[in-house]
C-alpha atoms as a PDB file:
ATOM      1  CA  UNK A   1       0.000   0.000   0.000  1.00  0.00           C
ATOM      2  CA  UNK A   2       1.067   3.287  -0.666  1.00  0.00           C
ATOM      3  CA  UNK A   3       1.550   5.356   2.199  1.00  0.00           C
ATOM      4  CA  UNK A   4       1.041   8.491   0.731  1.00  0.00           C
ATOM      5  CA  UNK A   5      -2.558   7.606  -0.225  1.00  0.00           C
ATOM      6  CA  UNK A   6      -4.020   5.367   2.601  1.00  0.00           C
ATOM      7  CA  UNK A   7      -6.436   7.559   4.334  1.00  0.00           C
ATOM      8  CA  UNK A   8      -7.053   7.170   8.210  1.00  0.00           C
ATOM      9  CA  UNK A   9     -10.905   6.495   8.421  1.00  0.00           C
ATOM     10  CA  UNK A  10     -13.577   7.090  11.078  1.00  0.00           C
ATOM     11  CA  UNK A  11     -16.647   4.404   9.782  1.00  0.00           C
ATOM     12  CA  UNK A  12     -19.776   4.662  12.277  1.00  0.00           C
ATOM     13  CA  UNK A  13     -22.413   2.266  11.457  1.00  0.00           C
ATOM     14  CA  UNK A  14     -26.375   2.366  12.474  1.00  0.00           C
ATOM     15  CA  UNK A  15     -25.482  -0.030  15.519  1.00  0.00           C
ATOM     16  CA  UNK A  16     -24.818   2.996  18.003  1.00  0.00           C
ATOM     17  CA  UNK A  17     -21.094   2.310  19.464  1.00  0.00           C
ATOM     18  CA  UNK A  18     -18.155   4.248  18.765  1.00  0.00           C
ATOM     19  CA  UNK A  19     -16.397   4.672  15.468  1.00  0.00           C
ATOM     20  CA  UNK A  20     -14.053   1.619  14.231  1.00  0.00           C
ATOM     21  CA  UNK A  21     -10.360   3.421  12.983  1.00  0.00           C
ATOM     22  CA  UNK A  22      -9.888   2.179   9.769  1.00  0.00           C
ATOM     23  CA  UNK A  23      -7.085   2.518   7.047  1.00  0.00           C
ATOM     24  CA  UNK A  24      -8.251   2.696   3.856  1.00  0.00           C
ATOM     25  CA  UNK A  25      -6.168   2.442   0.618  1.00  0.00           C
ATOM     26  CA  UNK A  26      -7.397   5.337  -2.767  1.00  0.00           C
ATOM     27  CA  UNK A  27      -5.887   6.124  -6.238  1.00  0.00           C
ATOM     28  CA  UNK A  28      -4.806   9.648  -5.086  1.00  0.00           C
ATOM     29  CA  UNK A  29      -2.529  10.906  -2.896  1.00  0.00           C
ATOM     30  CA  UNK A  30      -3.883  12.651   0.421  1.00  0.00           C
ATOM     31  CA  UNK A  31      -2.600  15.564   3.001  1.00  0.00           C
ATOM     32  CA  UNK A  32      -0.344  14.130   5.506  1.00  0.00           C
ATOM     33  CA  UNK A  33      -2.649  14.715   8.310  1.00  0.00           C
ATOM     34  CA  UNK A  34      -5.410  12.405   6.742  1.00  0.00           C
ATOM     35  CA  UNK A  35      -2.375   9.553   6.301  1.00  0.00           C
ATOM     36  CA  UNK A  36      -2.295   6.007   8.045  1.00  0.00           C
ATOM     37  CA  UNK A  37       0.166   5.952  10.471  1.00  0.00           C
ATOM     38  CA  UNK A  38       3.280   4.145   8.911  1.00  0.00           C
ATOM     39  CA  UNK A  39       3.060   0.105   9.745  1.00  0.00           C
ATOM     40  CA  UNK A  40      -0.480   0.243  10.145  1.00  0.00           C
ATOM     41  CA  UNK A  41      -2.367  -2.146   8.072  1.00  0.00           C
ATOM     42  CA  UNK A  42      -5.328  -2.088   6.135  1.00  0.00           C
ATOM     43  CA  UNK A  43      -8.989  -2.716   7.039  1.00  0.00           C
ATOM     44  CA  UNK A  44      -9.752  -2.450  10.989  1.00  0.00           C
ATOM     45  CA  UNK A  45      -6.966  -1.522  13.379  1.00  0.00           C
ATOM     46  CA  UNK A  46      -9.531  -1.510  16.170  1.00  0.00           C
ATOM     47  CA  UNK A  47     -13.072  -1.848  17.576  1.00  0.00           C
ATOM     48  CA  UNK A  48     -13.219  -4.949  15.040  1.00  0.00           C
ATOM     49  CA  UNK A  49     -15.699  -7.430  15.091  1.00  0.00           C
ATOM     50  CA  UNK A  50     -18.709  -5.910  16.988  1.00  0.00           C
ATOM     51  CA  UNK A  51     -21.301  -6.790  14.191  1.00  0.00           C
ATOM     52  CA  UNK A  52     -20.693  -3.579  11.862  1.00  0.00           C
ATOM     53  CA  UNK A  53     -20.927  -4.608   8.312  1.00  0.00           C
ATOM     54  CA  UNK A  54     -18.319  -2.758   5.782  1.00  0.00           C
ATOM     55  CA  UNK A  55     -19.436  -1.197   3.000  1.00  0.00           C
ATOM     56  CA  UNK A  56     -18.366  -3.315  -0.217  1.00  0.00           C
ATOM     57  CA  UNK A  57     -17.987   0.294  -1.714  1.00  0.00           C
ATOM     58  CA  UNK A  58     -15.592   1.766   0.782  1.00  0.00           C
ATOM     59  CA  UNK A  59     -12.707   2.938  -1.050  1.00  0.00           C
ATOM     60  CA  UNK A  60     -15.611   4.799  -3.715  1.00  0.00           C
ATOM     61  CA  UNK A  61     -17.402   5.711  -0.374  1.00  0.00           C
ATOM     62  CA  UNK A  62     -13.877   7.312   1.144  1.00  0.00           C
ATOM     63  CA  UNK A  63     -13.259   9.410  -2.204  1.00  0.00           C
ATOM     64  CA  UNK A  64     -15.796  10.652  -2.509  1.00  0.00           C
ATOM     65  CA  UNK A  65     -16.048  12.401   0.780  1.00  0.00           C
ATOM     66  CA  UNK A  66     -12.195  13.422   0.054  1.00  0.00           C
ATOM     67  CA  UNK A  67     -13.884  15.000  -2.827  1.00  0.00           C
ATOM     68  CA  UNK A  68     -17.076  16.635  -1.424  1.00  0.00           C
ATOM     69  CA  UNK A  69     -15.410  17.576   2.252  1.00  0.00           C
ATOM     70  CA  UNK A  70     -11.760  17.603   2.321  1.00  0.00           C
ATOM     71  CA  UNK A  71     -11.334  20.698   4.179  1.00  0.00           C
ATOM     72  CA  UNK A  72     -13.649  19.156   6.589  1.00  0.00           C
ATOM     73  CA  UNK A  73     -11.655  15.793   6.811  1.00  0.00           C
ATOM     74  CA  UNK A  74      -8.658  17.987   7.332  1.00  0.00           C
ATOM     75  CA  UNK A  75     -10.231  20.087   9.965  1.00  0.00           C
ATOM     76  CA  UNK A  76     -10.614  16.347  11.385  1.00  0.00           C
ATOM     77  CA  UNK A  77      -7.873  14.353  10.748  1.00  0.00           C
ATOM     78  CA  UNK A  78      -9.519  11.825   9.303  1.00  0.00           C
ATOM     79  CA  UNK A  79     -12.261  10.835   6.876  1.00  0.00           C
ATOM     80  CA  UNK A  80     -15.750  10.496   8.290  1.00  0.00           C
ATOM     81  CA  UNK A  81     -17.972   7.344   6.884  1.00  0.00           C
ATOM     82  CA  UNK A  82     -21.472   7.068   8.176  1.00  0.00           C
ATOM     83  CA  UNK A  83     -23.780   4.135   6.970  1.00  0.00           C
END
């Protein structure tokens, strides 16, 4: 993966607990703040496996929003996903 474009993800699904941290791999490159930490895999890195189902359309869902509300994600420090 290409560190320059993995994008440190907040996903929050309908179930009500907090946000799962996710690291999320696009075809662009993305402001340093909004990066995956270096070593940190793809996917979950924590709050896995409490019954949250992940979008098949993730990495669409995740550019999108860099496109829409990057100052916002900036602001942040990470890309917000809500499903």
């Amino acid at each position: 993966m290409n560190p320059n474009s993995s994008v440190k993800v907040h996903f929050e699904c309908d179930r009500g607990h907090a946000p799962h941290e996710l690291c999320v791999a696009v075809n662009q490159a993305v402001p340093p703040n909004l990066r995956c930490e270096a070593g940190q895999p793809s996917g979950i890195s924590k709050g896995g496996g409490s019954g949250c189902r992940i979008p098949d359309n993730l990495q669409e869902l995740v550019t999108r929003e860099l496109r829409d509300n990057m100052q916002e994600s900036r602001r942040q420090g990470y890309v917000l996903i809500r499903d």
